[in-house]
Protein backbone atom coordinates (compact mmCIF):
# COMPACT_ATOMS: atom_id res chain seq x y z
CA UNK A 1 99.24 144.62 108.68
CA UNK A 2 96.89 145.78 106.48
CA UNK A 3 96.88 144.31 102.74
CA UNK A 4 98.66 141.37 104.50
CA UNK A 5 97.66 138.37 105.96
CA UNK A 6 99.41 134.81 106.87
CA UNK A 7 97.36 131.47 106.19
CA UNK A 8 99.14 127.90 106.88
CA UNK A 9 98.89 124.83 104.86
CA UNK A 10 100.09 121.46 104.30
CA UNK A 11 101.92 119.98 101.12
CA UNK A 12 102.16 116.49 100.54
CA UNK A 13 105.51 114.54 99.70
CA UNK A 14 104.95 110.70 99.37
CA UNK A 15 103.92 110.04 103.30
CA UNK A 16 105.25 113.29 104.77
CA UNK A 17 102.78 116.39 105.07
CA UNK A 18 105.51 119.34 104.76
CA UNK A 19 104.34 122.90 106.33
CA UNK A 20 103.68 125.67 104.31
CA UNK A 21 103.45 129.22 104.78
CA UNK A 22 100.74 130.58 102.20
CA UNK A 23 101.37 134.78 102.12
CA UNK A 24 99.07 137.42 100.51
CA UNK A 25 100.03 140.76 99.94
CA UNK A 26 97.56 143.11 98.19
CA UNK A 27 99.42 146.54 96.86
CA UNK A 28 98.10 149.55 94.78
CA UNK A 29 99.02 148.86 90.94
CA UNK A 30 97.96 147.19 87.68
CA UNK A 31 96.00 144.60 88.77
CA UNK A 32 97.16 141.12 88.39
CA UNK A 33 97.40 137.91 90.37
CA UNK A 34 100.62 136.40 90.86
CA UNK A 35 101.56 132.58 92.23
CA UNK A 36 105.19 132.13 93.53
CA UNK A 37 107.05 128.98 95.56
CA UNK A 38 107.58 126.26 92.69
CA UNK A 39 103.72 125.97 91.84
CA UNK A 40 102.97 123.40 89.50
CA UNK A 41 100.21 124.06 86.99
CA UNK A 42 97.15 122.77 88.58
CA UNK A 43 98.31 125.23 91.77
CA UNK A 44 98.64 128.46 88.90
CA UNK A 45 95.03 127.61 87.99
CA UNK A 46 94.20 128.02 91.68
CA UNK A 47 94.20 132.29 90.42
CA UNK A 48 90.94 131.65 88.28
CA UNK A 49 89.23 129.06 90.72
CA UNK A 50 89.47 131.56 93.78
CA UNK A 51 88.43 134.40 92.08
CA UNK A 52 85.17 132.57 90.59
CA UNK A 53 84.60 130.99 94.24
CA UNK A 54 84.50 134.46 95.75
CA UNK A 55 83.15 136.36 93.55
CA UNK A 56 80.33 133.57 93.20
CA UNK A 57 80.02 133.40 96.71
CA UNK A 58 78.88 136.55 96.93
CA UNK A 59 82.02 138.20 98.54
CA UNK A 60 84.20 141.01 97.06
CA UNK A 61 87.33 139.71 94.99
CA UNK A 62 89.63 143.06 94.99
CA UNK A 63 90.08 143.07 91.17
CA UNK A 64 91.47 146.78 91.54
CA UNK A 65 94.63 145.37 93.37
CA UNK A 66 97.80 143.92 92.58
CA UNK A 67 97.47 140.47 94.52
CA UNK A 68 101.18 138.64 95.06
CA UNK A 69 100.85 135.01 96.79
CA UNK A 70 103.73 133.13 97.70
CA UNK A 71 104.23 129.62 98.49
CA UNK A 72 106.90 128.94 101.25
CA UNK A 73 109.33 127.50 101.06
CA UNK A 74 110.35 128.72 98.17
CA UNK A 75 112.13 125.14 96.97
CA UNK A 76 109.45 122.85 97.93
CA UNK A 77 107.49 121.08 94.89
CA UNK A 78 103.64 121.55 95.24
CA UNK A 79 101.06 120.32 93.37
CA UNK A 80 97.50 119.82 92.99
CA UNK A 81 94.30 122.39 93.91
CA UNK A 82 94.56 121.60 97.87
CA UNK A 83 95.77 125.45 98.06
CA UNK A 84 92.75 127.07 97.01
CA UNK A 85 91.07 127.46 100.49
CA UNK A 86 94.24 128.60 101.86
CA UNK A 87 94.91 131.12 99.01
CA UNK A 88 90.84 132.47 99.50
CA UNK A 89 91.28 132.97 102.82
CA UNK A 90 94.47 134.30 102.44
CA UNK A 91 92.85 137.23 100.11
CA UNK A 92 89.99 137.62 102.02
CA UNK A 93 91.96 137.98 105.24
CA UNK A 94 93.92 140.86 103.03
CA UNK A 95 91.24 142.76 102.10
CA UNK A 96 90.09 142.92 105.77
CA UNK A 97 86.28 140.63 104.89
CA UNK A 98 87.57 138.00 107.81
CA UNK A 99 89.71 138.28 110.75
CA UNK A 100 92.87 136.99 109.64
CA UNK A 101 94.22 137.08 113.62
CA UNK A 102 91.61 134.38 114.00
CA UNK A 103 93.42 131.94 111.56
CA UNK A 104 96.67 131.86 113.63
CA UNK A 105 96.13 127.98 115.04
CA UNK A 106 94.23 126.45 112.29
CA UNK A 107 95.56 124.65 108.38
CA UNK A 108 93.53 124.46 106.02
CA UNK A 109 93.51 122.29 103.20
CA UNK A 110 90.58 121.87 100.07
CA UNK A 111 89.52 122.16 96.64
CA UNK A 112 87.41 124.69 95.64
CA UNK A 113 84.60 124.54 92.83
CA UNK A 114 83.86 127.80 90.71
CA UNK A 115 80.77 127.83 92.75
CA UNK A 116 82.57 127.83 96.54
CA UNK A 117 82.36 124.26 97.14
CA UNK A 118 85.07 122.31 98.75
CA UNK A 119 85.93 119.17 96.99
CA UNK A 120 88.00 116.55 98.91
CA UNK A 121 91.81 116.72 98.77
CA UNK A 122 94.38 113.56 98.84
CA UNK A 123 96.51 112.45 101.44
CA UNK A 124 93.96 113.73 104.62
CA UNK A 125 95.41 111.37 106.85
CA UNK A 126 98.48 111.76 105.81
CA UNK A 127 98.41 115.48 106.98
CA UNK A 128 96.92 114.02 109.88
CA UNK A 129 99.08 112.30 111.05
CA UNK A 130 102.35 114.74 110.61
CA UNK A 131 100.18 117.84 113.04
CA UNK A 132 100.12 114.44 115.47
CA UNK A 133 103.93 114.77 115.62
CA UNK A 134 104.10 118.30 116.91
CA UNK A 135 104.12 119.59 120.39
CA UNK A 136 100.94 121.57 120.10
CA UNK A 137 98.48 120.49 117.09
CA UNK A 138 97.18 122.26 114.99
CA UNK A 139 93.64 122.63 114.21
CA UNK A 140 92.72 120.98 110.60
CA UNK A 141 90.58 122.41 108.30
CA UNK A 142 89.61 119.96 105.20
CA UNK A 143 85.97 119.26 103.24
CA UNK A 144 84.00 117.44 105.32
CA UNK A 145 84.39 114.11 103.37
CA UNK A 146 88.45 114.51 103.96
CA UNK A 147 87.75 115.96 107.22
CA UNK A 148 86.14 112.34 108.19
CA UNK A 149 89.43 110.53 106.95
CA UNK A 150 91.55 112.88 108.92
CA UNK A 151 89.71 112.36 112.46
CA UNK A 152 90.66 108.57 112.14
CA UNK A 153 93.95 109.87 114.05
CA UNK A 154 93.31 109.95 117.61
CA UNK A 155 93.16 113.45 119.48
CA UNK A 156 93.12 115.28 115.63
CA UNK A 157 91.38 118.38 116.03
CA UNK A 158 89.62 118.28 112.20
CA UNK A 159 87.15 120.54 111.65
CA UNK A 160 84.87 120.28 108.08
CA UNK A 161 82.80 122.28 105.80
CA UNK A 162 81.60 122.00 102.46
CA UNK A 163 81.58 125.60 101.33
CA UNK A 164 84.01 128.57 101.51
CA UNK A 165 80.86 130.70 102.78
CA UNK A 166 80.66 128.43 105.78
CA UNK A 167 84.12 128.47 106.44
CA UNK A 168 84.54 132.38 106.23
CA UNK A 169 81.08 133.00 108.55
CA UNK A 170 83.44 131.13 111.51
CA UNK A 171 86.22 133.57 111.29
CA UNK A 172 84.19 136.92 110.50
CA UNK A 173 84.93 139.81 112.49
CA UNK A 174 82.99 139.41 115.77
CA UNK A 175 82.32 142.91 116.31
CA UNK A 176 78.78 144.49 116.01
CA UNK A 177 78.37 146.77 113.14
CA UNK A 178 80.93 144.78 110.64
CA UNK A 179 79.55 144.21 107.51
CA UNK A 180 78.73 139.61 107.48
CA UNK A 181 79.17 137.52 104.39
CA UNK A 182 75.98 136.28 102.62
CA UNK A 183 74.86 133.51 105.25
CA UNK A 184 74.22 130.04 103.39
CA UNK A 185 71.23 127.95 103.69
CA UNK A 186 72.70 125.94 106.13
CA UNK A 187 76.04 126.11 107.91
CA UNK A 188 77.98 122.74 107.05
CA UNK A 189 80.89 123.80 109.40
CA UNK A 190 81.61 120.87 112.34
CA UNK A 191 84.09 119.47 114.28
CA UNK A 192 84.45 115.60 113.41
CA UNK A 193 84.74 113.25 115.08
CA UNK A 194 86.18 109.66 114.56
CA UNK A 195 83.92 107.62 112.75
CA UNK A 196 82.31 104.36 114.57
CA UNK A 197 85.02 101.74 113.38
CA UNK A 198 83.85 98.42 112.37
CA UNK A 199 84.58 95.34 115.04
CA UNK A 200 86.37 93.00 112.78
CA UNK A 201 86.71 92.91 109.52
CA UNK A 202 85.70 90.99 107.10
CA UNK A 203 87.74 88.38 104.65
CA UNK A 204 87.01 84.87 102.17
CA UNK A 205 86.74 82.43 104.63
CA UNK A 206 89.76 79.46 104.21
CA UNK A 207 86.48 76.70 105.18
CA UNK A 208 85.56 77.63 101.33
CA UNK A 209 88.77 75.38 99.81
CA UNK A 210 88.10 71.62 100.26
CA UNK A 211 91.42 69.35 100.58
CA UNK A 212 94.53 71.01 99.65
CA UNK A 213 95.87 70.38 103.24
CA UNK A 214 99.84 70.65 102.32
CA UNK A 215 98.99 74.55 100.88
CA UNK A 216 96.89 75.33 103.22
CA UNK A 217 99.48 74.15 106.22
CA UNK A 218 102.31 75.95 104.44
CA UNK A 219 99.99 79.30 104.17
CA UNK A 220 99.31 78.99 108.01
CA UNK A 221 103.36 79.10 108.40
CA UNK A 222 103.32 82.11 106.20
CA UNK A 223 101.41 83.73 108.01
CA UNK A 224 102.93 82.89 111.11
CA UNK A 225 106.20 84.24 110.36
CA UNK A 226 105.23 86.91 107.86
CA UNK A 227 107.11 84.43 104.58
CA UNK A 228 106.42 84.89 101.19
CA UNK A 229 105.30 82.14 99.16
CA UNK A 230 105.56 80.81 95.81
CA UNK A 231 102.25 78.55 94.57
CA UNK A 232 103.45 76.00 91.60
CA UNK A 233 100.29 74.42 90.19
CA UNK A 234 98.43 72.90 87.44
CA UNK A 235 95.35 75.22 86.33
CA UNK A 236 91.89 75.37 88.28
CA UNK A 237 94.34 74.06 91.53
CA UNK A 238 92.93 76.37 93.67
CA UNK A 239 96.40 78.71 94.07
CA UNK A 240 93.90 82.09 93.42
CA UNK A 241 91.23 80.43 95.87
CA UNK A 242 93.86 80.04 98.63
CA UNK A 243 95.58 83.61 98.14
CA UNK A 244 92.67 85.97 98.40
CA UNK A 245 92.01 83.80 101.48
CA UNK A 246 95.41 84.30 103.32
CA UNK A 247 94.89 87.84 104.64
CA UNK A 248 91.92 86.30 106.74
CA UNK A 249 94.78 84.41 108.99
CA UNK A 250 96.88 87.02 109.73
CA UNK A 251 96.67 88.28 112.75
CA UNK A 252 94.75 91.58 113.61
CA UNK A 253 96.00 94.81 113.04
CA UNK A 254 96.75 97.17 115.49
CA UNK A 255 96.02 100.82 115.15
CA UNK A 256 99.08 102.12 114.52
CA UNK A 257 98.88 99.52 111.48
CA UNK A 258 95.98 100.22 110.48
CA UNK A 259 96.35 104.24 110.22
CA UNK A 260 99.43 103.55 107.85
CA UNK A 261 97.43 101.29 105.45
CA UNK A 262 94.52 103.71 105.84
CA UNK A 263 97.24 106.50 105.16
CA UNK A 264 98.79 104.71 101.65
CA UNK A 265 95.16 103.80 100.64
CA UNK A 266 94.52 107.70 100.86
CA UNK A 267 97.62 108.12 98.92
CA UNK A 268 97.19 105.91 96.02
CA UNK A 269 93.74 106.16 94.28
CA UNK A 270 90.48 107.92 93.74
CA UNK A 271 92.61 111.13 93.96
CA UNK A 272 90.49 114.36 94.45
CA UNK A 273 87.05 112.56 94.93
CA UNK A 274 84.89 111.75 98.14
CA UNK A 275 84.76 108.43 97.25
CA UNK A 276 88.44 107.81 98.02
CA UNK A 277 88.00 108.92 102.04
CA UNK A 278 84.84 106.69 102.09
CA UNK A 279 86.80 103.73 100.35
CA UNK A 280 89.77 104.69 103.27
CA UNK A 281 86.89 104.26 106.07
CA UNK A 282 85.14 101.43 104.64
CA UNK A 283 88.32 99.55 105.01
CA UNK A 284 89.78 100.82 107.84
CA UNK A 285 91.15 97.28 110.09
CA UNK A 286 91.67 95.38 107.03
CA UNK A 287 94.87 94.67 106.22
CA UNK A 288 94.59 95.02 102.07
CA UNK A 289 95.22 92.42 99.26
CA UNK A 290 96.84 93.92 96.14
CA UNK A 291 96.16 91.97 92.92
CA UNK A 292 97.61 93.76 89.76
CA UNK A 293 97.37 91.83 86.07
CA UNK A 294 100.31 90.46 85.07
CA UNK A 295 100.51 93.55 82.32
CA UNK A 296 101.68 95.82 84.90
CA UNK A 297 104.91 97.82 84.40
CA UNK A 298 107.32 98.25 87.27
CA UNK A 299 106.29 101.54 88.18
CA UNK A 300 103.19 100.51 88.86
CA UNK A 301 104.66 97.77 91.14
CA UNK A 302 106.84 99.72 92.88
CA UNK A 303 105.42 103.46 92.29
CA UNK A 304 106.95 106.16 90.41
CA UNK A 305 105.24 109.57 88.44
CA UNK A 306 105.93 113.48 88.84
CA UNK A 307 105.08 113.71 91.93
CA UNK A 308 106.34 110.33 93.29
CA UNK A 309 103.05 107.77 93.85
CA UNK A 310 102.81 104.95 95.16
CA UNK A 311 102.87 101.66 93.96
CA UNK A 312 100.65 98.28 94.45
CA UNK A 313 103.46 97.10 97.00
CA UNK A 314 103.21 100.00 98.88
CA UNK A 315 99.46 99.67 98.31
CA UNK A 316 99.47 96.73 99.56
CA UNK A 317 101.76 97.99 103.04
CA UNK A 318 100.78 95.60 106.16
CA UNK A 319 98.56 93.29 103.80
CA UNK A 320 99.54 90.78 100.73
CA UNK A 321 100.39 91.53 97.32
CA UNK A 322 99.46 88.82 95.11
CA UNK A 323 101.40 87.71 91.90
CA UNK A 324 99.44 85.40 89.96
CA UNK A 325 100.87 84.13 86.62
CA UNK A 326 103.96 85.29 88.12
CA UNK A 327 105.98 84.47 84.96
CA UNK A 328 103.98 86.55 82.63
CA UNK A 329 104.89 89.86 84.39
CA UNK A 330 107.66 91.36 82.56
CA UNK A 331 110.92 91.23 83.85
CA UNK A 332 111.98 94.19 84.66
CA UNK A 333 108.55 94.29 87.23
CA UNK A 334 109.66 91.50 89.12
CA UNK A 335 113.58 91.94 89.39
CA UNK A 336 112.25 95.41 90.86
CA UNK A 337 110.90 94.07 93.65
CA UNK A 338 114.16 91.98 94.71
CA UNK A 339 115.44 95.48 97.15
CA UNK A 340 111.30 96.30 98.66
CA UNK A 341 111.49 92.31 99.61
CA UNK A 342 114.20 92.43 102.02
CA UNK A 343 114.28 96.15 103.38
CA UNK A 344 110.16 96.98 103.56
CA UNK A 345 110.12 99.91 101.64
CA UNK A 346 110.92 101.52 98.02
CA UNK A 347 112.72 105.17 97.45
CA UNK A 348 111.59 106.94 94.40
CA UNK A 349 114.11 109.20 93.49
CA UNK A 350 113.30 112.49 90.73
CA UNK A 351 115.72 115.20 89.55
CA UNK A 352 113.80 117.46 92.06
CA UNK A 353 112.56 115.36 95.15
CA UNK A 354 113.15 111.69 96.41
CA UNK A 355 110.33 110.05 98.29
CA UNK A 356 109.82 106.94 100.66
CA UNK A 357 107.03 104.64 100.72
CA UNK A 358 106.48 101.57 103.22
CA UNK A 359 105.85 98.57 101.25
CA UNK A 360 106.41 95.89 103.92
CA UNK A 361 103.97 93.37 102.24
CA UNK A 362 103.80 89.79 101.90
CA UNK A 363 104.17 88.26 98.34
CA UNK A 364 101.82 85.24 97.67
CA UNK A 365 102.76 84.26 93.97
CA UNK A 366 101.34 82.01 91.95
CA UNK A 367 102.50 80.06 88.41
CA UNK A 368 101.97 76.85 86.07
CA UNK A 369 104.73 74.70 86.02
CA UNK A 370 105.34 75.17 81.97
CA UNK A 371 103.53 76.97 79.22
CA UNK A 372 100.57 74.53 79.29
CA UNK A 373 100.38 74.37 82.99
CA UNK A 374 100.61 70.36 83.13
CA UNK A 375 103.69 69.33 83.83
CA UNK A 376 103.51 66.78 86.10
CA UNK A 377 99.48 66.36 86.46
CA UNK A 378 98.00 62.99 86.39
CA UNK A 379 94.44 64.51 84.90
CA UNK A 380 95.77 65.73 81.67
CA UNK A 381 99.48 65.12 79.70
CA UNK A 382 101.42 68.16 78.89
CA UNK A 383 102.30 69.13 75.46
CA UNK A 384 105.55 71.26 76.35
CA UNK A 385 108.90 70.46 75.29
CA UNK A 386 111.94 70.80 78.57
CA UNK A 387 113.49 73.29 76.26
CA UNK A 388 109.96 75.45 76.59
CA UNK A 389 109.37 74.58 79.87
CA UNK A 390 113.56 75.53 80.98
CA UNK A 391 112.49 78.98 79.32
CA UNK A 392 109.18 79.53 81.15
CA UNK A 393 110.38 78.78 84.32
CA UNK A 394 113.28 80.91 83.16
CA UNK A 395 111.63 83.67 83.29
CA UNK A 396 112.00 84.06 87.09
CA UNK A 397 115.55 84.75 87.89
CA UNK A 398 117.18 82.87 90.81
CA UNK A 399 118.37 86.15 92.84
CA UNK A 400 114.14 86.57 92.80
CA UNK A 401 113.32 82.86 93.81
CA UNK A 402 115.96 83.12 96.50
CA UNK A 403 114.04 85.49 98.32
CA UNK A 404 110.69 83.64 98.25
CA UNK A 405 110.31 81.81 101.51
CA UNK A 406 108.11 78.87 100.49
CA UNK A 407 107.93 76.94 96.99
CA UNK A 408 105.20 74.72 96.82
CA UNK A 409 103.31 72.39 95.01
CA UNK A 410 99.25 73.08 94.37
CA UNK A 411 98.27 69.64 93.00
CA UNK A 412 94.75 69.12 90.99
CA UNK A 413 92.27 67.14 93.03
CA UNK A 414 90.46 64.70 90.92
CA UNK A 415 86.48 65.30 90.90
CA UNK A 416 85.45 62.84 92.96
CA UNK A 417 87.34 63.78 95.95
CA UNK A 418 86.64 67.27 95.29
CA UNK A 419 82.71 66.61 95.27
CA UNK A 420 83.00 64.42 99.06
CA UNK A 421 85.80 66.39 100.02
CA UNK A 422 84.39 68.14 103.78
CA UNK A 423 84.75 71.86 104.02
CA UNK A 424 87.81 73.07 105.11
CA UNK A 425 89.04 74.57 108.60
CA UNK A 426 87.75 78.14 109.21
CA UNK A 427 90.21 80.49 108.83
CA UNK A 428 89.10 81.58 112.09
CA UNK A 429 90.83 78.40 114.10
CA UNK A 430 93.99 79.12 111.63
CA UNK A 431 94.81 82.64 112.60
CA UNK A 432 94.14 81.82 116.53
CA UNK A 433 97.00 79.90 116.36
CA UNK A 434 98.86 82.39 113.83
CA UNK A 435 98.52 84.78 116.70
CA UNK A 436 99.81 82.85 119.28
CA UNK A 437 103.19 81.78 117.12
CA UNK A 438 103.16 85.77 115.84
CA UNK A 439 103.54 86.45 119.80
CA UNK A 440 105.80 83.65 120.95
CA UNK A 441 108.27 85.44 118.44
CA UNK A 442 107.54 89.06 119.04
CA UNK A 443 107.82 88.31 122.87
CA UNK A 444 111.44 86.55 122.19
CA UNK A 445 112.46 88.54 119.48
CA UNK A 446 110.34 91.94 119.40
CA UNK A 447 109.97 91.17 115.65
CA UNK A 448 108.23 88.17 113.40
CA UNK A 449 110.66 85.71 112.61
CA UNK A 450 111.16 86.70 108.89
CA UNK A 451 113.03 90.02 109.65
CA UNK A 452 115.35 88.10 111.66
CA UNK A 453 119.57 89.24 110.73
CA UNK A 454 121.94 87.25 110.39
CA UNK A 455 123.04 87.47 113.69
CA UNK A 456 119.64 87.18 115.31
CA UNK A 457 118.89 83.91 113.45
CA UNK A 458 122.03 82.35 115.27
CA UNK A 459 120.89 83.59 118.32
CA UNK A 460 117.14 82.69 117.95
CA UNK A 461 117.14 79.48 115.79
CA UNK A 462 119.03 77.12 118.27
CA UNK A 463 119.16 74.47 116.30
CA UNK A 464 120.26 70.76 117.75
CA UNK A 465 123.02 68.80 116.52
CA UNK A 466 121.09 66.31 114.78
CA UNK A 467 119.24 69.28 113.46
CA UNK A 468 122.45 71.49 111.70
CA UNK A 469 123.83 68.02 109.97
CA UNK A 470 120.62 67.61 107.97
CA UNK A 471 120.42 70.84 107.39
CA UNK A 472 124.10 71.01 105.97
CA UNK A 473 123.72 67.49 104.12
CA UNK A 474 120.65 69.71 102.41
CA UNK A 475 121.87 72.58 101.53
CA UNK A 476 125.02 71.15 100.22
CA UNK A 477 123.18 68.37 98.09
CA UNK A 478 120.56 71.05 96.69
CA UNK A 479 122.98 73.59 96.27
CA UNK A 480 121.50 76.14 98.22
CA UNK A 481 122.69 80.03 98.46
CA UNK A 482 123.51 81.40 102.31
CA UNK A 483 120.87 83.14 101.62
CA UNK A 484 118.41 79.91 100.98
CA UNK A 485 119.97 78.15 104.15
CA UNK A 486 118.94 80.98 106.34
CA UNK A 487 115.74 81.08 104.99
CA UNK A 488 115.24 77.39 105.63
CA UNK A 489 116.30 78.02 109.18
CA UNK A 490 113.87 81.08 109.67
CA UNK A 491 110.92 79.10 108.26
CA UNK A 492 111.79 75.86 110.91
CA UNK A 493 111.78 78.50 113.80
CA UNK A 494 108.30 79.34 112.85
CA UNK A 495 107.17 75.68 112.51
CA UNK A 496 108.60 75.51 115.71
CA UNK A 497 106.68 78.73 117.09
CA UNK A 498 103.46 76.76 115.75
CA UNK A 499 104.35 73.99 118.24
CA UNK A 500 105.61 75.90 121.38
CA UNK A 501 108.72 74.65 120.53
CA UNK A 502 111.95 76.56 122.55
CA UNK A 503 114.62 75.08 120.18
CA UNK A 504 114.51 73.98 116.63
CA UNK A 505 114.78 70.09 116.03
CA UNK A 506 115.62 67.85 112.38
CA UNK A 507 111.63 67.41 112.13
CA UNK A 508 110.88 71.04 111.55
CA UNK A 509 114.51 71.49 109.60
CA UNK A 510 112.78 68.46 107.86
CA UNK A 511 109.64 70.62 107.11
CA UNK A 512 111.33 73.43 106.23
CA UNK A 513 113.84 71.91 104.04
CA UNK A 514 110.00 70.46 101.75
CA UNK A 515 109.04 74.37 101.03
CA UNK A 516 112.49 74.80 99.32
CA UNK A 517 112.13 72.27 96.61
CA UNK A 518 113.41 73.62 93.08
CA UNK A 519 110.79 74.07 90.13
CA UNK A 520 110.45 70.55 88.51
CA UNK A 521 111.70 71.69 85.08
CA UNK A 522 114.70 73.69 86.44
């Protein structure tokens, strides 16, 4: 139809890539250019970037026309410029300058500079990865730095370019005698393909920490069972040492894994710039460790923002988030992640859209024992009163300690042993036999032993008779929740993984019962 054309495009809604339909209708009349379909103001401004990019491009803008685009559906939110190639091609398709027949098959997706350039978009993979779900893909369009974040889904069609010229020159009217665009100096437009990926990736190495053997064989248990863990410890103990050193034993990720971290990474920074795809390929494989400062808000935590983002436990999806000064984080942070803990994923809800991020992470906290951090340390006497140190420790509520897996104690090593102390194990010998627990469970179970139910835990930790009397003489004498005892009994079944155990005996209820010692000022 003349004065008509169709050109599809992808929003983006937390994780999901929602179609939509981008119409152009160009009618005799006052000129104007009109945006419909719930645009948010960056998409309005998309009017004066497209008509600079054409007209700068050296292609006709039809400035005598009345020029309607709409945005369907109608009720979806969008935001952000990754409509402007759509909406250029749209209006050049219109005016009849490129075959709009041709576009039928293809999304397109990009930023466009007053000049014509395309300028990365966010989310790449996630769009991605939604064409992977239907029956016949479609071919994706994107600036050639998103286009390379994009192709990391295997058997994505992703095509890139890095100006609107060279994008229109590959769906010009074939036919001899039609009038070209302006050729540029050279033609950017490729398909990509997936980039090389590295072979293994690359973390702090656990041989660096010297002694600490008790932390170090709790962290291997951790791991093992995906458990979160709480690090009590007197300053310079080595509790940040060990934590950015724990995502080196878990086991490898596998590629469906590793395109969701790759996916939230894409999500949640660097948004509009080429940096962020080459920051989303530079760790590709490497399951991510999340640090925020303890001044962050609980939005940031968990996400939040108009439109939803997400937050540094989403961020940190498949990897570890690490607390440290846990108590120092303001309250309201930390009772917010109490729900993402247990279910592996945080719902953002607005008055207009609600939004679903994966945060299935594993928490590695760290804290001083009281304001001073030296209660209890035989190098140097601590100055707190109990009434300080019952309102430090305060500070973490017990519905929030009760779903930490592993409390334990990070103890100063005097200098001496420090200095003669050998290096450690590599963390290379830890995760072998990480993986090999990780599988005895997943081949039992089909999942790691810390998302075991209630149900499954009865069925899976078959514990011996000696075995369930200690554990009840424990639980009643510490005073432990349901809640705590399961956890107890989830974290022996993984010591008992570690051994090639089939059932669960009083030694590793024994172990198990040490990583649930209270707080020694509580």
């Amino acid at each position: 139809m003349s004065g008509f054309s169709i050109v599809q495009s992808r929003a983006l809604l937390a994780l999901e890539s929602p179609a939509v339909t981008v119409e152009v209708h160009l009618a005799n009349g006052l000129p104007s250019f009109t945006l419909v379909g719930l645009a948010e103001t960056e998409v309005k401004e998309a009017r004066e970037r497209v008509r600079c990019a054409i007209q700068n491009s050296g292609l006709d803008f039809p400035n005598n026309k009345r020029i309607t685009v709409n945005l369907a559906p109608a009720d979806l939110p969008k935001d952000s410029g990754r409509f402007d190639l759509a909406i250029a091609l749209g209006v050049l398709a219109a005016s009849g300058q490129i075959d709009g027949e041709r576009l039928a098959g293809y999304v397109f997706a990009g930023e466009l500079s007053l000049a014509g350039d395309l300028r990365a978009v966010r989310g790449a993979l996630a769009m991605s990865l939604a064409l992977r779900k239907l029956e016949v893909p479609p071919k994706l369009v994107l600036p050639l730095s998103s286009a390379r974040e994009a192709a990391l889904v295997d058997g994505a069609v992703v095509f890139g370019a890095l100006h609107l010229l060279d994008i229109v020159q590959e769906f010009s009217y074939p036919e001899a005698g039609r009038a070209t665009p302006p050729a540029t100096a050279h033609n950017s437009w490729q398909r990509v393909l997936p980039a090389q990926r590295a072979s293994a990736p690359l973390y702090p190495d656990m041989s660096d920490v010297r002694g600490q053997l008790g932390a170090k064989r709790a962290l291997e248990i951790a791991a093992a069972g995906g458990h979160s863990v709480l690090m009590v410890g007197t300053p310079g103990s080595g509790k940040s040492m060990l934590a950015h050193r724990f995502a080196g034993l878990l086991p490898p990720m596998n590629t469906e894994e590793a395109l969701d971290c790759a996916a939230m990474l894409g999500l949640g920074g660097f948004a509009g710039s080429s940096s962020a795809s080459e920051h989303v390929l530079q760790q590709w494989g490497q399951r991510p460790t999340r640090s925020p400062h303890h001044t962050a808000t609980a939005p940031a935590l968990v996400g939040g923002g108009a439109p939803p983002r997400p937050g540094e436990i989403s961020l940190a999806h498949n990897g570890v988030l690490f607390l440290d000064e846990l108590p120092e984080f303001p309250r309201s942070a930390l009772e917010a992640l109490r729900e993402p803990l247990e279910s592996g994923k945080v719902s953002i809800v607005r008055a207009t859209q609600r939004a679903e991020f994966p945060a299935r992470f594993q928490l590695v906290a760290a804290m001083n024992p009281c304001p001073c951090g030296y209660l209890g340390s035989a190098v140097k006497p601590c100055r707190c009163t109990p009434d300080q140190v019952s309102r430090y420790q305060g500070k973490l509520s017990g519905p929030l300690l009760d779903r930490i897996d592993l409390h334990i104690e990070v103890g100063a090593m005097p200098s001496n042993d420090l200095v003669n102390a050998p290096a450690g194990e590599a963390s290379e010998a830890v995760r072998a036999r990480v993986r090999q627990a990780r599988s005895r469970a997943i081949t039992r179970q089909a999942k790691a032993n810390y998302a075991l139910g209630s149900a499954e835990i009865d069925e899976h930790c078959q514990l011996d008779a000696t075995a369930i009397k200690f554990l009840s003489t424990a639980a009643t004498r510490l005073g432990w929740s349901g809640r705590s005892t399961h956890r107890v009994m989830k974290i022996a079944r993984t010591i008992a993984d570690l051994v090639d155990s089939k059932t669960v005996g009083v030694a590793h209820i024994a172990e198990a019962v040490q990583y649930r010692r209270a707080l020694k000022g509580a």
